[in-house]
C-alpha atoms as a PDB file:
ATOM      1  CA  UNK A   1      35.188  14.908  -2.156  1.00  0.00           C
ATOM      2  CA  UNK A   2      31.559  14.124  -3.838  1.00  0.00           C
ATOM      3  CA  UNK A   3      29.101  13.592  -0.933  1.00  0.00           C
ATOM      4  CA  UNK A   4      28.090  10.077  -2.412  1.00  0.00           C
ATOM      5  CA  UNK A   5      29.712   6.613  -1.658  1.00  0.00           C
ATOM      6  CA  UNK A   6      32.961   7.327  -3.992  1.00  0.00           C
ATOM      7  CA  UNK A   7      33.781  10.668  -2.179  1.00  0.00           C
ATOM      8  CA  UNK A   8      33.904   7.943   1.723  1.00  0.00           C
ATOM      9  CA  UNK A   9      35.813   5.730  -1.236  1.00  0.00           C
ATOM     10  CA  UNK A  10      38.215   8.865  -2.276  1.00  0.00           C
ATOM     11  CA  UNK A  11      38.654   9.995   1.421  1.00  0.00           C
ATOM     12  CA  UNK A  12      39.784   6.109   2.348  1.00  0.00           C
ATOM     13  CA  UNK A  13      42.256   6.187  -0.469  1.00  0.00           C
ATOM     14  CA  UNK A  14      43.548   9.549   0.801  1.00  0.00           C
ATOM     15  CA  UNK A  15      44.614   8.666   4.266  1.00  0.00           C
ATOM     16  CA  UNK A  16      45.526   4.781   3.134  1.00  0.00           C
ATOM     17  CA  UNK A  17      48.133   6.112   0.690  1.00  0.00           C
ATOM     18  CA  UNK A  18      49.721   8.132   3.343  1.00  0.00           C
ATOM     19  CA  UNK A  19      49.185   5.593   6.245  1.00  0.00           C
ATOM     20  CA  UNK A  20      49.000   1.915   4.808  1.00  0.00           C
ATOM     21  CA  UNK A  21      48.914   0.583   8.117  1.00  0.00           C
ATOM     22  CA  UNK A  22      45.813   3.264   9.001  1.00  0.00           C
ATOM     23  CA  UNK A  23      43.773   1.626  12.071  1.00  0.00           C
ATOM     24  CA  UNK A  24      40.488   2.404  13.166  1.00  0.00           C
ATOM     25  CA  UNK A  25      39.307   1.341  16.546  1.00  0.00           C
ATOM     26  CA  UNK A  26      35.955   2.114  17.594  1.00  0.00           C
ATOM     27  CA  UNK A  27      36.005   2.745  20.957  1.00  0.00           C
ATOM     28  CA  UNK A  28      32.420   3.903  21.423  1.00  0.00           C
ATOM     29  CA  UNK A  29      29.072   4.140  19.528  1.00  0.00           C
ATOM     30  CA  UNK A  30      26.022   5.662  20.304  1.00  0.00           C
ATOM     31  CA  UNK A  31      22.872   5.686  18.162  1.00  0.00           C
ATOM     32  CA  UNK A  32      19.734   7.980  18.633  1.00  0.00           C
ATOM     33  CA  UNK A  33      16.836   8.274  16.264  1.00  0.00           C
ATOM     34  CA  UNK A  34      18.336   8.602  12.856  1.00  0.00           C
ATOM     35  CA  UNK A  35      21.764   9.508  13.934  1.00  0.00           C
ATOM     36  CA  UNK A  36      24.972   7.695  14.923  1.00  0.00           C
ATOM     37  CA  UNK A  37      28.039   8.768  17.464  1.00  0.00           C
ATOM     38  CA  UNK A  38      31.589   7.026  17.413  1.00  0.00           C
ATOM     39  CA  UNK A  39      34.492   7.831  19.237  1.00  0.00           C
ATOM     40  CA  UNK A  40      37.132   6.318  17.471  1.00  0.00           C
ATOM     41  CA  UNK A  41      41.088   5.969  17.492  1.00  0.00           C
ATOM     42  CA  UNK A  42      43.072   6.081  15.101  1.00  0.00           C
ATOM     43  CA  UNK A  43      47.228   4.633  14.664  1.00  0.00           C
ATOM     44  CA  UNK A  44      49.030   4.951  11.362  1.00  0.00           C
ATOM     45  CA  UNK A  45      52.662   5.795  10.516  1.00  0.00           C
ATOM     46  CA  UNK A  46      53.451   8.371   8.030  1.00  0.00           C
ATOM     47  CA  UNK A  47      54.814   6.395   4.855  1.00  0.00           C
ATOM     48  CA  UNK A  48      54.110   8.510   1.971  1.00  0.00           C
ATOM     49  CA  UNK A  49      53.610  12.689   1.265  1.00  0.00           C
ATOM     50  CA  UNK A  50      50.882  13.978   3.547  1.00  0.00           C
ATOM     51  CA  UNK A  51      49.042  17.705   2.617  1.00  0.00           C
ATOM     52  CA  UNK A  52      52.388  18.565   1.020  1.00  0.00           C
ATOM     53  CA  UNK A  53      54.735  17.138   3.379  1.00  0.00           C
ATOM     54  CA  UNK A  54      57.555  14.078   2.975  1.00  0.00           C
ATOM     55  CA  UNK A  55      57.287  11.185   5.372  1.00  0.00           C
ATOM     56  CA  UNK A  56      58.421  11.301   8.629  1.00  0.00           C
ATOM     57  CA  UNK A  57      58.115   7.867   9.512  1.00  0.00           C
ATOM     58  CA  UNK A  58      56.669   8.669  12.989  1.00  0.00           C
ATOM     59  CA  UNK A  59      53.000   6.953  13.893  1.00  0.00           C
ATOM     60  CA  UNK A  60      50.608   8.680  15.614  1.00  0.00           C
ATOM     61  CA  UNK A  61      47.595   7.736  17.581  1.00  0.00           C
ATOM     62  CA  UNK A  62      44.995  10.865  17.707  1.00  0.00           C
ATOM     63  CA  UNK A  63      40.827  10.640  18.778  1.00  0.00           C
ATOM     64  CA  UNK A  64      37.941  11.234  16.116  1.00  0.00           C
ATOM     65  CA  UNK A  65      34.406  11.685  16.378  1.00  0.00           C
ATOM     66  CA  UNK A  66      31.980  10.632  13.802  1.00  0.00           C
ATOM     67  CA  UNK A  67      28.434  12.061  13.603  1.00  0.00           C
ATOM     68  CA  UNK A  68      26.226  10.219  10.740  1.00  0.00           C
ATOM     69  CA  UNK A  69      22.372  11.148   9.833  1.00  0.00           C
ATOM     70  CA  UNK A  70      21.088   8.042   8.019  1.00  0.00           C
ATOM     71  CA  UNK A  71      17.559   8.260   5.703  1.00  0.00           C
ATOM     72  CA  UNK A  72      16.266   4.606   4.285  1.00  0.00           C
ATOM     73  CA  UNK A  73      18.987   2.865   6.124  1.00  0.00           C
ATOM     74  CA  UNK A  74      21.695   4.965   3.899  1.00  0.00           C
ATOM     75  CA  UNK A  75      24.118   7.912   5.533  1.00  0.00           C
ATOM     76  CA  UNK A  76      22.923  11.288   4.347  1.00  0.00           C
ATOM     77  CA  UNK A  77      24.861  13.509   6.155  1.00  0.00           C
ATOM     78  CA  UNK A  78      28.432  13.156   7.958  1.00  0.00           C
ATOM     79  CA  UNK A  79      30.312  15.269  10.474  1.00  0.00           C
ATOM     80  CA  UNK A  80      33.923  14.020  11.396  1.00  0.00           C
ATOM     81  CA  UNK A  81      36.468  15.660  13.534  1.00  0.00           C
ATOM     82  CA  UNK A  82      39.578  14.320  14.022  1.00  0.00           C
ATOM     83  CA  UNK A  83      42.472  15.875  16.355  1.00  0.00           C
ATOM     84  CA  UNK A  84      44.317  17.020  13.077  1.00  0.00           C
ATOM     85  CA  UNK A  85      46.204  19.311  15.683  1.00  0.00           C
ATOM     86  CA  UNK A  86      47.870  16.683  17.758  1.00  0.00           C
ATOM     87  CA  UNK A  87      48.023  14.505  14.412  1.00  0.00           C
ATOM     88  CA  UNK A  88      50.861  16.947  12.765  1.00  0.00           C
ATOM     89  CA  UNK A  89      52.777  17.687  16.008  1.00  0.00           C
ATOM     90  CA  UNK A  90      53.098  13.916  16.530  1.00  0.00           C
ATOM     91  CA  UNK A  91      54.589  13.634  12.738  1.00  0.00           C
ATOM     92  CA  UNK A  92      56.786  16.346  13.391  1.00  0.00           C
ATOM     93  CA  UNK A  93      54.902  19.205  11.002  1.00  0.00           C
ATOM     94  CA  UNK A  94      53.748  21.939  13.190  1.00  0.00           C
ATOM     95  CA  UNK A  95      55.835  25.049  12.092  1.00  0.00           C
ATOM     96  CA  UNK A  96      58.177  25.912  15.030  1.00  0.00           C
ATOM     97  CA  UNK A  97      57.675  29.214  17.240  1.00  0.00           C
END
């Protein structure tokens, strides 16, 4: 995704066509100079194809952290992590041992 407003636009789209009912929660926010910490939950059900997979139907509720750098009150840089680990073994799509 383009580092600009329509790449956060594209990446929205991407998880909202997978997980309509997508939920963010923020849980906690820190900010420090020109940066910015949440710790955020997230809840969705799997409803359409997900990185090549069918729906399962099953929600999930996983942690993410968001790290943003802003410059003239705009976000320049972005670091997420989300717990994309316990996100497919909730929806059933971790490949079996």
């Amino acid at each position: 995704m383009p580092p600009n407003v329509e790449g956060v636009k594209g990446a929205i789209v991407s998880l909202r066509t997978p997980f309509p009912d997508l939920k963010l929660t923020i849980e906690e926010i820190i900010a420090s100079g020109d940066k910015t910490w949440a710790r955020i939950t997230a809840r969705g059900t799997h409803q359409a194809p997900f990185m090549g997979r069918p729906p399962t139907s099953k929600s999930f509720t996983i942690t993410v952290i968001d790290i943003c750098r802003f410059e003239n009150g705009q976000i320049v840089e972005h670091w997420g992590v989300a717990d994309r680990l316990s996100l497919m073994g909730q929806l059933g799509l971790l490949p079996r041992p």
